[in-house]
N, C-alpha and C. Protein backbone atom coordinates (compact mmCIF):
# COMPACT_ATOMS: atom_id res chain seq x y z
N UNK A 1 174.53 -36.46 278.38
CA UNK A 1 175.27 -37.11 277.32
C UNK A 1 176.03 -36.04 276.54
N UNK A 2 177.34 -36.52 276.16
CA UNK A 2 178.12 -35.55 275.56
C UNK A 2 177.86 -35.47 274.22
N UNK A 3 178.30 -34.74 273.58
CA UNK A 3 177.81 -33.82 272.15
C UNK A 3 178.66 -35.17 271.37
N UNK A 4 180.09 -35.75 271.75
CA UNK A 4 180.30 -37.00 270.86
C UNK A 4 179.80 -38.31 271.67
N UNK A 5 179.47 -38.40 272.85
CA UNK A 5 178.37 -39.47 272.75
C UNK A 5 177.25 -39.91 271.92
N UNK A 6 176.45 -38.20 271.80
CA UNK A 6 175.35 -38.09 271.24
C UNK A 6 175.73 -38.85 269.66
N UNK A 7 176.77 -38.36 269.27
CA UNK A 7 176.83 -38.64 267.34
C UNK A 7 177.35 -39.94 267.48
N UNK A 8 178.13 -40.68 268.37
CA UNK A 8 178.32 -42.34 268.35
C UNK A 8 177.12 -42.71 268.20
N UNK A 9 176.00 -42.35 268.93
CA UNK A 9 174.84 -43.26 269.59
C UNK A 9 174.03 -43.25 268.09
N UNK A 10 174.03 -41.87 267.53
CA UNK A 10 173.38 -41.60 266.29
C UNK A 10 174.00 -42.46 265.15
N UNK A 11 174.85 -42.52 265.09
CA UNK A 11 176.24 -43.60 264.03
C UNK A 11 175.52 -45.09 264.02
N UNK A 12 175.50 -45.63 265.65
CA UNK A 12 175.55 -46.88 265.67
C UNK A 12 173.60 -47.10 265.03
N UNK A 13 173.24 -45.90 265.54
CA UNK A 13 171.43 -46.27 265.13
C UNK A 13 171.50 -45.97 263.46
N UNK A 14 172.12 -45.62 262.86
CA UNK A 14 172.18 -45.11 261.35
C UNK A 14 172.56 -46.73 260.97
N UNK A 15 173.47 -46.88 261.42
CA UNK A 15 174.26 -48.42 261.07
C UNK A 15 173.16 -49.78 260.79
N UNK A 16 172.73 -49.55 262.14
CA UNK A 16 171.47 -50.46 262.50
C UNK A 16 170.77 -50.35 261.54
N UNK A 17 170.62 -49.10 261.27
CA UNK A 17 169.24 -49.27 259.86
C UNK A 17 169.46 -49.66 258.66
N UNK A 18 170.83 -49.37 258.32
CA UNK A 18 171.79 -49.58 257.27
C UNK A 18 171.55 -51.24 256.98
N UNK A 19 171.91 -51.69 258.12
CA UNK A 19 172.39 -53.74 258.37
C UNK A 19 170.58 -53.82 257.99
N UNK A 20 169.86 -53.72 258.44
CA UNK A 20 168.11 -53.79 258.48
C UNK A 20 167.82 -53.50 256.74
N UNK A 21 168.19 -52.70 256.57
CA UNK A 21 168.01 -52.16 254.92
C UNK A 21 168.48 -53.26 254.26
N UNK A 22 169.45 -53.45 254.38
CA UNK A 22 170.51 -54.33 253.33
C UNK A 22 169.62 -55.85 253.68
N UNK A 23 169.23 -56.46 254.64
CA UNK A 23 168.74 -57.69 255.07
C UNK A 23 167.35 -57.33 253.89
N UNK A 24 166.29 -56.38 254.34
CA UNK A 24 165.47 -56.32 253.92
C UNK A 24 165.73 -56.39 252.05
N UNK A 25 166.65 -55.39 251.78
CA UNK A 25 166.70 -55.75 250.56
C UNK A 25 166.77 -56.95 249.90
N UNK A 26 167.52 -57.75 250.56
CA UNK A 26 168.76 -59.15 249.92
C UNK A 26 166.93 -59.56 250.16
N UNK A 27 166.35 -60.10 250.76
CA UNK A 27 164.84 -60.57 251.00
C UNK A 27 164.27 -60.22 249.75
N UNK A 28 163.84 -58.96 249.40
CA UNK A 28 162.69 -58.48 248.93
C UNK A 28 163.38 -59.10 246.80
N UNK A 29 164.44 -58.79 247.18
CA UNK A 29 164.79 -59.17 245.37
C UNK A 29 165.23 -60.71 245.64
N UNK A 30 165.23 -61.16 246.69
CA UNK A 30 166.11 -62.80 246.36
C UNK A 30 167.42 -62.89 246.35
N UNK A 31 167.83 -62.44 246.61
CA UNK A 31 169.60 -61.84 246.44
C UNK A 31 170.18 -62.94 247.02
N UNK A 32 171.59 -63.47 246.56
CA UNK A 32 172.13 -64.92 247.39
C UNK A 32 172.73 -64.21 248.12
N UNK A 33 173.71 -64.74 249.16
CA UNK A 33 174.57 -64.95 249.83
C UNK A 33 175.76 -64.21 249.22
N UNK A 34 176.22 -65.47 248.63
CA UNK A 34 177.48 -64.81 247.49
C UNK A 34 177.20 -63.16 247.02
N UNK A 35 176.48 -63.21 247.02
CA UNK A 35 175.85 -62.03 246.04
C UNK A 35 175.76 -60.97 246.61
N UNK A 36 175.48 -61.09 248.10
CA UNK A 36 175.46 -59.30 249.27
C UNK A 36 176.74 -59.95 249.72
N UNK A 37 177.47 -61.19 249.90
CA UNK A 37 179.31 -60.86 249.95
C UNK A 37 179.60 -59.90 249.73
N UNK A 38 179.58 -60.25 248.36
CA UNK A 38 180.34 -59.26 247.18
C UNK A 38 179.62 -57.84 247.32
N UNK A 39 179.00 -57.06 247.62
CA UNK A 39 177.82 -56.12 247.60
C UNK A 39 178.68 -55.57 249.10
N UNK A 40 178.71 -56.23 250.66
CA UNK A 40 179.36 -56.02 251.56
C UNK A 40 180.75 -55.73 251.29
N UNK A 41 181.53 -56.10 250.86
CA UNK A 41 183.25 -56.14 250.49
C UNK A 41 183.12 -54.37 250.06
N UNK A 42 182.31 -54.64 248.90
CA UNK A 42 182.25 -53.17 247.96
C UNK A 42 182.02 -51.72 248.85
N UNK A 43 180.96 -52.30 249.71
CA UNK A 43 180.79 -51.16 250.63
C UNK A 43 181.09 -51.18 251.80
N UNK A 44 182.15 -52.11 252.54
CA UNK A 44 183.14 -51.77 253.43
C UNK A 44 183.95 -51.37 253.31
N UNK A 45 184.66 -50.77 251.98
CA UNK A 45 185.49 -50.18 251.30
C UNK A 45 184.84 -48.32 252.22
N UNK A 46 183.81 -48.20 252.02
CA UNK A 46 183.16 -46.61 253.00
C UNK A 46 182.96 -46.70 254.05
N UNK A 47 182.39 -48.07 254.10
CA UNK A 47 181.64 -47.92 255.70
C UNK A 47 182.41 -49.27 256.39
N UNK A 48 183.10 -49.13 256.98
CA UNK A 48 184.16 -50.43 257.37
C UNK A 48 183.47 -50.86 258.74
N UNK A 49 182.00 -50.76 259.18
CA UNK A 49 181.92 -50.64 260.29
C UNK A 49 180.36 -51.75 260.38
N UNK A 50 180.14 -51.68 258.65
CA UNK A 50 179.53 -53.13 258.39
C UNK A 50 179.94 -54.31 258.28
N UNK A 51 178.80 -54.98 258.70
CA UNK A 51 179.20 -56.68 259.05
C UNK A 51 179.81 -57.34 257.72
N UNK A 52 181.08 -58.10 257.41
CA UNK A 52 181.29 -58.76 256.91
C UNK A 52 180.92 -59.62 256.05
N UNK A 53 179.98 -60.54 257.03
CA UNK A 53 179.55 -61.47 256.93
C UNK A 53 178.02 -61.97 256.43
N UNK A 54 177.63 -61.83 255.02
CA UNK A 54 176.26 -62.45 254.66
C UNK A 54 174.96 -62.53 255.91
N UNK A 55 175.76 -63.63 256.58
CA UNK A 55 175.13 -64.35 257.61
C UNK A 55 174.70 -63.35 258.48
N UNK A 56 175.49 -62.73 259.02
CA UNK A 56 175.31 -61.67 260.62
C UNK A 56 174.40 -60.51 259.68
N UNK A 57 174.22 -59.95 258.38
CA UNK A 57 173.69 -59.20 258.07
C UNK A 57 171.73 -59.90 258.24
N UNK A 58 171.80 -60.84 257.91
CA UNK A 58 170.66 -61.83 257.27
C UNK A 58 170.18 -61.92 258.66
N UNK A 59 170.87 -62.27 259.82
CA UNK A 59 170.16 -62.84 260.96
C UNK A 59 169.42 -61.64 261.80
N UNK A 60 169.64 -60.37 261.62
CA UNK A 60 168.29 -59.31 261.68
C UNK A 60 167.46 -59.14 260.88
N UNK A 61 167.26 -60.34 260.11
CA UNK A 61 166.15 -60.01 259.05
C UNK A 61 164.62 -61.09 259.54
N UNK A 62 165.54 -62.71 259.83
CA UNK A 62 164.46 -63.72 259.68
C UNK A 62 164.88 -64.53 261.09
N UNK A 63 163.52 -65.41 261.62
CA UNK A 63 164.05 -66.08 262.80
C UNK A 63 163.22 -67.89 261.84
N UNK A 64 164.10 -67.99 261.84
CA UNK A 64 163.62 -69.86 261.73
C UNK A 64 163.80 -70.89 262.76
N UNK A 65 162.93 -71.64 262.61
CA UNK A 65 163.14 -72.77 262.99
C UNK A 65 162.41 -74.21 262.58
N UNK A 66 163.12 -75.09 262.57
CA UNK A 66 162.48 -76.26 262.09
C UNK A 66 162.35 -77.22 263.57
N UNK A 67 161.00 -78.24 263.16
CA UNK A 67 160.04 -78.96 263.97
C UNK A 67 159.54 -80.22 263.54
N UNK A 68 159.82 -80.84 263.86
CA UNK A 68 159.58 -82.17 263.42
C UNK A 68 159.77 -82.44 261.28
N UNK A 69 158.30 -82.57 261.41
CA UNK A 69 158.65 -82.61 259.66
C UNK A 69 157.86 -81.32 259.22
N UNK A 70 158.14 -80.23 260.05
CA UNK A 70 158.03 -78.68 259.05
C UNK A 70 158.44 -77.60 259.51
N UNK A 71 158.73 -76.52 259.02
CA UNK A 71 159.92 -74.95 259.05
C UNK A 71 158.86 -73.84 259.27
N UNK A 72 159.32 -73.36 260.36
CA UNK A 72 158.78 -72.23 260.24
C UNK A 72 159.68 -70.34 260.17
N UNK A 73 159.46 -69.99 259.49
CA UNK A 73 160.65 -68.47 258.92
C UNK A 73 159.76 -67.25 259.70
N UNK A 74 159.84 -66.37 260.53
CA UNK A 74 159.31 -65.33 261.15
C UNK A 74 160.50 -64.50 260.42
N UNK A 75 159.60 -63.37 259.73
CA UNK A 75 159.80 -62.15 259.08
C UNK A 75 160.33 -60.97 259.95
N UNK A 76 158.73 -61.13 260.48
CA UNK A 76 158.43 -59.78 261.19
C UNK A 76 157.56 -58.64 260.71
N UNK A 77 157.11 -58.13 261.96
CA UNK A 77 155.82 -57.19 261.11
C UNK A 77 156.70 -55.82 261.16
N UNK A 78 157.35 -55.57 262.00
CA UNK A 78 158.05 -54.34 261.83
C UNK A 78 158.87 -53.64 260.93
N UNK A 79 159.81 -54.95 260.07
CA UNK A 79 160.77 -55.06 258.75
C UNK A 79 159.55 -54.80 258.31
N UNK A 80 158.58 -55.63 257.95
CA UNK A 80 157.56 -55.47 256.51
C UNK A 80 157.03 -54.05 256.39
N UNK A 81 156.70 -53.44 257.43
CA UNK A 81 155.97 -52.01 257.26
C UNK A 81 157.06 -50.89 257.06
N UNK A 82 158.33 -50.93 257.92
CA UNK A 82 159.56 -50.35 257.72
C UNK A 82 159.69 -50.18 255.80
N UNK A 83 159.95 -51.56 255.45
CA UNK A 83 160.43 -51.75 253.89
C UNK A 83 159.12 -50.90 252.81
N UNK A 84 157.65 -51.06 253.88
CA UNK A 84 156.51 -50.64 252.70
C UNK A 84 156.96 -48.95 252.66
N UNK A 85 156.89 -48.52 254.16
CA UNK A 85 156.68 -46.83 254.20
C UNK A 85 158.19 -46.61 253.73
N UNK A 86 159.35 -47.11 253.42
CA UNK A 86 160.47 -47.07 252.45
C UNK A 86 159.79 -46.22 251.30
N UNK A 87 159.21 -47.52 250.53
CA UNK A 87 158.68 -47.43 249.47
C UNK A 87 157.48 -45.99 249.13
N UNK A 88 156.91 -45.95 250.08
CA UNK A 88 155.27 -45.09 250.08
C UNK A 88 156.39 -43.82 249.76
N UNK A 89 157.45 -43.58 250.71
CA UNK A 89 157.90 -42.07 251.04
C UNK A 89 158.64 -41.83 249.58
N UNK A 90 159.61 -43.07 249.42
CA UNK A 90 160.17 -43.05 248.26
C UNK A 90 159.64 -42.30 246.98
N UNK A 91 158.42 -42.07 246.81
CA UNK A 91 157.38 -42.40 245.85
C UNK A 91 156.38 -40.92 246.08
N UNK A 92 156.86 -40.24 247.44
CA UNK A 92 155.96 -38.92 247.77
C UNK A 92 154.72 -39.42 248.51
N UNK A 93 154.67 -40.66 248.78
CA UNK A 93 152.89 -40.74 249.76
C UNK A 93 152.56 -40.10 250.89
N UNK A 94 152.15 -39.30 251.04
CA UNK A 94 151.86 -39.08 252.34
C UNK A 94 151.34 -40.23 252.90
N UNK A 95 151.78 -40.24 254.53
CA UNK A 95 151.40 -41.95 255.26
C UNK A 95 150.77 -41.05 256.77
N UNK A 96 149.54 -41.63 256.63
CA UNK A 96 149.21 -41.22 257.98
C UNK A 96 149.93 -41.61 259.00
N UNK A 97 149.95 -41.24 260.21
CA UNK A 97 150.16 -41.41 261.22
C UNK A 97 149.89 -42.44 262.33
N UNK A 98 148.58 -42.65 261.73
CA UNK A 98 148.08 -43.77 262.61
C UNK A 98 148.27 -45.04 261.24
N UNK A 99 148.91 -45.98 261.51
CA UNK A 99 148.93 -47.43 260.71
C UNK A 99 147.82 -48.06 261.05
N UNK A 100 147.36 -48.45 259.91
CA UNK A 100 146.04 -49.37 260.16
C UNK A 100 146.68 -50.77 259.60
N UNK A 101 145.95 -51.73 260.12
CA UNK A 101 147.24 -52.98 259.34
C UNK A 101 145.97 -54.03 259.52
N UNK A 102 145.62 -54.80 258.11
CA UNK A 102 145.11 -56.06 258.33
C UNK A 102 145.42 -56.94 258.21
N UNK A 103 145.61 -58.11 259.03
CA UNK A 103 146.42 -59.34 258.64
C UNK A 103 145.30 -60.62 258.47
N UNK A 104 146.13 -61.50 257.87
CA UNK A 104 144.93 -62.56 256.59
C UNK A 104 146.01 -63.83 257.27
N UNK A 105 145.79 -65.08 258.41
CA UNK A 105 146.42 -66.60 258.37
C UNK A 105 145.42 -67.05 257.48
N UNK A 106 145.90 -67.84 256.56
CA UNK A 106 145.03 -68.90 255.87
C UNK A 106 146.31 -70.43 255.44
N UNK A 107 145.66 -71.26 255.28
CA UNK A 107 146.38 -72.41 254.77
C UNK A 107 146.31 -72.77 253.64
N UNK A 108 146.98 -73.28 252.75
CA UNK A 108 146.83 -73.70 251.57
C UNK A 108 148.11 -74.90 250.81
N UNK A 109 146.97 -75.94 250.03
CA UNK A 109 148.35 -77.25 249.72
C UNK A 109 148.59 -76.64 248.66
N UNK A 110 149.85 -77.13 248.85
CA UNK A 110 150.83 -76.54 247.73
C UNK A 110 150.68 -77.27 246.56
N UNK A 111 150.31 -79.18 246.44
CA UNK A 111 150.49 -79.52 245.82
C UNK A 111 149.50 -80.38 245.71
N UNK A 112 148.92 -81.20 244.75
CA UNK A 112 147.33 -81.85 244.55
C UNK A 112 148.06 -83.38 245.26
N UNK A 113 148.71 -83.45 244.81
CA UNK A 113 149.54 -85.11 245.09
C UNK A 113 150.26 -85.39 246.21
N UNK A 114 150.46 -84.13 247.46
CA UNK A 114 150.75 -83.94 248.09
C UNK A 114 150.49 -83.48 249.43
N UNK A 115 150.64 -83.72 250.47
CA UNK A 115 150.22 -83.23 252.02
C UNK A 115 150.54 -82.16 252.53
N UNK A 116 151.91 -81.19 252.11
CA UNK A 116 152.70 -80.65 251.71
C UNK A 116 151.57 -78.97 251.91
N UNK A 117 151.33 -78.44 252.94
CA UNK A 117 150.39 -77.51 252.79
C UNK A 117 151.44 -75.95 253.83
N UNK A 118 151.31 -74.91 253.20
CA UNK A 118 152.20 -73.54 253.16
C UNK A 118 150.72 -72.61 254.70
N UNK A 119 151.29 -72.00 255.48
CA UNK A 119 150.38 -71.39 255.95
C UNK A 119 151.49 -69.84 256.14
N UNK A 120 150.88 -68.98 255.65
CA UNK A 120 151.44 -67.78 255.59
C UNK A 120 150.63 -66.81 256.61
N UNK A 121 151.45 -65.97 257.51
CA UNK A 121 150.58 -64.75 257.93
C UNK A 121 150.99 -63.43 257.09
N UNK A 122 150.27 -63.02 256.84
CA UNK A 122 150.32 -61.78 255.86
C UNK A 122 149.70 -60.61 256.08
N UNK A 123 150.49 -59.45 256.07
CA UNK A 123 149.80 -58.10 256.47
C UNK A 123 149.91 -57.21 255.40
N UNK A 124 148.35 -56.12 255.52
CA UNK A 124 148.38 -55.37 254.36
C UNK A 124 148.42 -54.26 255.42
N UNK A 125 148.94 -52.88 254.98
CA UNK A 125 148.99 -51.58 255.48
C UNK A 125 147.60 -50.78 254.42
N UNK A 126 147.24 -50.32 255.32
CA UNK A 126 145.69 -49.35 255.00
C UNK A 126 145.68 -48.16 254.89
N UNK A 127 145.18 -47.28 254.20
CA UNK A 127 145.03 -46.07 254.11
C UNK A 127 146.11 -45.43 254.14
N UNK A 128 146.52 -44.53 252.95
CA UNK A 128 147.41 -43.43 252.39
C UNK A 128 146.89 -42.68 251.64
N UNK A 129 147.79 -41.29 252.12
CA UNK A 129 146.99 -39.93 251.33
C UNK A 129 145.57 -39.90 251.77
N UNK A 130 144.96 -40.34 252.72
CA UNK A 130 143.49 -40.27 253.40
C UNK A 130 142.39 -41.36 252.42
N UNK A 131 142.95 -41.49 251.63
CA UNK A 131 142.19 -42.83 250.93
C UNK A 131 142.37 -44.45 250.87
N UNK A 132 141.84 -45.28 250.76
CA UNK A 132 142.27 -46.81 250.86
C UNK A 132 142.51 -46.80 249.47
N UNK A 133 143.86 -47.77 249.32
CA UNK A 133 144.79 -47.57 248.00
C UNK A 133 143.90 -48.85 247.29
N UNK A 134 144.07 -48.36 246.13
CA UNK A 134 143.59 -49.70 245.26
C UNK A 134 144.48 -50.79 244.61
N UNK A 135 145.80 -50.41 244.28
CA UNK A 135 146.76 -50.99 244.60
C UNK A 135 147.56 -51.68 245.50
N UNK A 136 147.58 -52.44 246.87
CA UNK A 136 147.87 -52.70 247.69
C UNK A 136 148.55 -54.18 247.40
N UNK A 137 150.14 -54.11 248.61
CA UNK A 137 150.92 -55.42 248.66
C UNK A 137 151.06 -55.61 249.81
N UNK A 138 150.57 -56.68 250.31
CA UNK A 138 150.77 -57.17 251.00
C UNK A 138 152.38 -57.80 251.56
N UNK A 139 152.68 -58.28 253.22
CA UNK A 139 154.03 -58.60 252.97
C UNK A 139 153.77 -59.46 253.88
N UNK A 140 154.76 -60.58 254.16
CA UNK A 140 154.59 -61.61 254.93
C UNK A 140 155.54 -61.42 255.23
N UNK A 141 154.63 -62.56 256.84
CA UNK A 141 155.39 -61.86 258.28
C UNK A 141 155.45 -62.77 258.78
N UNK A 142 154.79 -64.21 258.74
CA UNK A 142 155.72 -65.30 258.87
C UNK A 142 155.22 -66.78 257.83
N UNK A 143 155.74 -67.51 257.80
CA UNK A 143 155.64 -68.76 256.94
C UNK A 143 155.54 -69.81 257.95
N UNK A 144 154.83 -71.10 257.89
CA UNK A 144 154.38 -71.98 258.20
C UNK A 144 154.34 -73.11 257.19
N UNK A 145 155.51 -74.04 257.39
CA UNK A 145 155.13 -75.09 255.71
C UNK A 145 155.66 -76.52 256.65
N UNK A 146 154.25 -77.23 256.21
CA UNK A 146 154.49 -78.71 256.92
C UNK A 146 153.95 -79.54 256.16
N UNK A 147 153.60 -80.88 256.77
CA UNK A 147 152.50 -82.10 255.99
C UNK A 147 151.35 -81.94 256.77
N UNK A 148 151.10 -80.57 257.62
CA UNK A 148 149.95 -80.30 258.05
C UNK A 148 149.74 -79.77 258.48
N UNK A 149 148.71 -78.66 258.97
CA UNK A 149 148.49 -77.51 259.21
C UNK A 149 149.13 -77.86 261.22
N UNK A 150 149.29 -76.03 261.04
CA UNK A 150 150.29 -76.55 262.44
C UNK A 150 149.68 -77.19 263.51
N UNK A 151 150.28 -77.83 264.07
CA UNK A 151 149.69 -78.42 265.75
C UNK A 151 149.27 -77.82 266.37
N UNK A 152 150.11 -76.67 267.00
CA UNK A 152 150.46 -75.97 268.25
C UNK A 152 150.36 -74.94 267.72
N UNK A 153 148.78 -74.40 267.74
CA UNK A 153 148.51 -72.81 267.14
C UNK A 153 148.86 -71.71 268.29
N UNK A 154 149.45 -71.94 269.44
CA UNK A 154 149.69 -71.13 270.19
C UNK A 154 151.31 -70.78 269.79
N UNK A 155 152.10 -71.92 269.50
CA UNK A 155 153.36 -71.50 269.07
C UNK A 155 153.69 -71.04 268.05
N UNK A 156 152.68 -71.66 266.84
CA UNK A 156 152.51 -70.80 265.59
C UNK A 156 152.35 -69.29 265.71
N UNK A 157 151.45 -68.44 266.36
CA UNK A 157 151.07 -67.30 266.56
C UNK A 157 151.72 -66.58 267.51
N UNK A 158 152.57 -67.42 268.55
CA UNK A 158 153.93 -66.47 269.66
C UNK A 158 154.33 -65.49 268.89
N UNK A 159 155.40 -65.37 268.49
CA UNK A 159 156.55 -64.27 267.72
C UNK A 159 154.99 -63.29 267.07
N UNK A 160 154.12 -63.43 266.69
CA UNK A 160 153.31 -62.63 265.15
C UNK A 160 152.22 -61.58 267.20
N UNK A 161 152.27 -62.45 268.15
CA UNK A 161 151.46 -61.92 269.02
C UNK A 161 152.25 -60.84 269.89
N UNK A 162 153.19 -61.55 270.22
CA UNK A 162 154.46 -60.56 270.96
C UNK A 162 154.79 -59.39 270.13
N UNK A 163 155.23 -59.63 268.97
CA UNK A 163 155.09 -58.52 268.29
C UNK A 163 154.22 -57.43 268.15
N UNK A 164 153.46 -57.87 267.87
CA UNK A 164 152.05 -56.73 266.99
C UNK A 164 151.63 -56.38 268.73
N UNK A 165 151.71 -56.94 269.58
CA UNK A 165 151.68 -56.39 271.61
C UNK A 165 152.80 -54.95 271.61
N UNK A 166 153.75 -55.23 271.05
CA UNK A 166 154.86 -54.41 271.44
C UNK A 166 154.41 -53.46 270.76
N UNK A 167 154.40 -53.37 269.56
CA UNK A 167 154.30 -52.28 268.02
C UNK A 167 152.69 -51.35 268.28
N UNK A 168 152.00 -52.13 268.99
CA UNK A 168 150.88 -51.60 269.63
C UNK A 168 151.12 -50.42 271.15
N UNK A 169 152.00 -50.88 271.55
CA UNK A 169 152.55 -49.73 272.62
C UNK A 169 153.07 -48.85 272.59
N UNK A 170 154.48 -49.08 271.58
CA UNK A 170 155.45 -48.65 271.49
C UNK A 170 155.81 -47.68 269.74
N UNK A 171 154.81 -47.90 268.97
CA UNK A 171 154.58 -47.46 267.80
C UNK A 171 155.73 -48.24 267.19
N UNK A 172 156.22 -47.20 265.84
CA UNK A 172 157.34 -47.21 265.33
C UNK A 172 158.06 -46.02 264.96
N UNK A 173 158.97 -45.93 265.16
CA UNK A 173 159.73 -44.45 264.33
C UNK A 173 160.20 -44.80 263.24
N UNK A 174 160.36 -44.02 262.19
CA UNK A 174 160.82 -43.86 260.81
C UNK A 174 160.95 -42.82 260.53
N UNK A 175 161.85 -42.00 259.88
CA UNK A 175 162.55 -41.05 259.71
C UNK A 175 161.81 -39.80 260.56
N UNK A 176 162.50 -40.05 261.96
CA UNK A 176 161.82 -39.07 262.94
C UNK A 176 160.37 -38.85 263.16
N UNK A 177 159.71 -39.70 262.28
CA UNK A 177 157.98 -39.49 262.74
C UNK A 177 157.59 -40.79 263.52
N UNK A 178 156.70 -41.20 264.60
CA UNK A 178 156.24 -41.67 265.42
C UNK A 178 154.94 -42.06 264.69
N UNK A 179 155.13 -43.55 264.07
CA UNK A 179 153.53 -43.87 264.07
C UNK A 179 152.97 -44.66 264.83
N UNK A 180 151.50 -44.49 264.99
CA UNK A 180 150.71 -45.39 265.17
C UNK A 180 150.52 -46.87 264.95
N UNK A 181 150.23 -48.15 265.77
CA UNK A 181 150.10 -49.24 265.12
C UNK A 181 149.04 -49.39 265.45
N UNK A 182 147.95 -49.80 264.68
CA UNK A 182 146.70 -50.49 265.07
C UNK A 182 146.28 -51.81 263.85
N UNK A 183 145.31 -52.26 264.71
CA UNK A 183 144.89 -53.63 264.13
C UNK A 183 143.07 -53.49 263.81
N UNK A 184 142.90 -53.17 262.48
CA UNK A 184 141.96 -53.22 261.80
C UNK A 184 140.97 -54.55 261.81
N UNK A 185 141.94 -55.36 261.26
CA UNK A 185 141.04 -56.46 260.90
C UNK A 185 142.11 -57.76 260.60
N UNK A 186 141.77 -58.88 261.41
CA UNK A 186 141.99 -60.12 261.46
C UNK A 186 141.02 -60.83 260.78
N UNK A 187 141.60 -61.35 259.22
CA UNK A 187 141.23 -62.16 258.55
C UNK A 187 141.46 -63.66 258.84
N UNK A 188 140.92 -64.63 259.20
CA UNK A 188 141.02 -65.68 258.75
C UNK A 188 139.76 -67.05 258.42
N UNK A 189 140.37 -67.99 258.09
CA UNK A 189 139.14 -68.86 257.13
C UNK A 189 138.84 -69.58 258.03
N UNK A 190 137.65 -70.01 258.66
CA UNK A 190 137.20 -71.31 259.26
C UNK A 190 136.93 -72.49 258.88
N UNK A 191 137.39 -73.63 259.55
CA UNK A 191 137.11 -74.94 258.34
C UNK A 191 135.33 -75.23 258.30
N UNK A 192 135.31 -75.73 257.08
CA UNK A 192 133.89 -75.77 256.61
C UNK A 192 133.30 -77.08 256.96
């Protein structure tokens, strides 16, 4: 590969993270539409080589789909830990190497008068600076909201299994370091 191959290839992966950043952000504060428009316009003014479009930025962020009478939004576990070790490095943490990650499905009604019940998968990242933090946030990695807990727990759990399969092989990179993914501990509630 040539020396300007090499810096395209590096451009387009900078970019990528760039479009990933900006999704993750518009997520993490609530940000509208209108609102990373205007935010995109401003900074295609430098970088003319970002997406336009709200939409095309947003659709590397979340995968939805709706099912009879309920929605389901896949996150992703890779955005969520990406956006945490953002934050950890931001901040000076040292982050081990090996990711420890526990994830918690549980169900819960949203509303007393209602059937209307939210099932979230949610992952916490473990151990920084060689200690388990006492502070810890969790991030969700996918949503589940129906008039009843899902049917089809095999399709519920596809995207959250394929994933955390891959991220288990293949680690993750973040600013040139190679981590570890592992799976600590699978929380969930059994009915009583």
């Amino acid at each position: 590969m040539s020396d300007s191959e090499s810096d395209q290839s590096s451009q387009f992966s900078m970019m990528e993270e760039l479009v990933t950043d900006l999704a993750s952000w518009s997520c993490s504060f609530n940000i509208t539409l209108t609102a990373l428009a205007a935010l995109l316009t401003i900074l295609r003014k430098i970088c003319p080589d970002l997406p336009k479009s709200p939409k095309t930025v947003m659709q590397s962020e979340i995968y939805k789909k709706e099912v009879r009478d309920s929605s389901y939004c896949y996150f992703g576990i890779k955005q969520g830990i990406v956006n945490r070790l953002s934050q950890l490095v931001a901040k000076g943490t040292t982050v081990n190497q090996v990711i420890m990650l526990q994830f918690n499905i549980d169900g819960l009604l949203l509303f007393k008068s209602s059937k209307i019940q939210l099932w979230p998968i949610l992952c916490l990242m473990e151990h920084f600076d060689g200690v388990v933090q006492t502070n810890r946030e969790s991030f969700t990695v996918a949503l589940y909201c129906g008039n009843s807990k899902p049917t089809d727990i095999n399709a519920f759990l596809k995207d959250f299994v394929e994933e955390i399969k891959d991220l288990q092989e293949t680690g993750i990179i973040f600013n040139n370091v190679c981590y570890e993914i592992k799976i600590s501990a699978l929380v969930c509630d059994t009915p009583a």
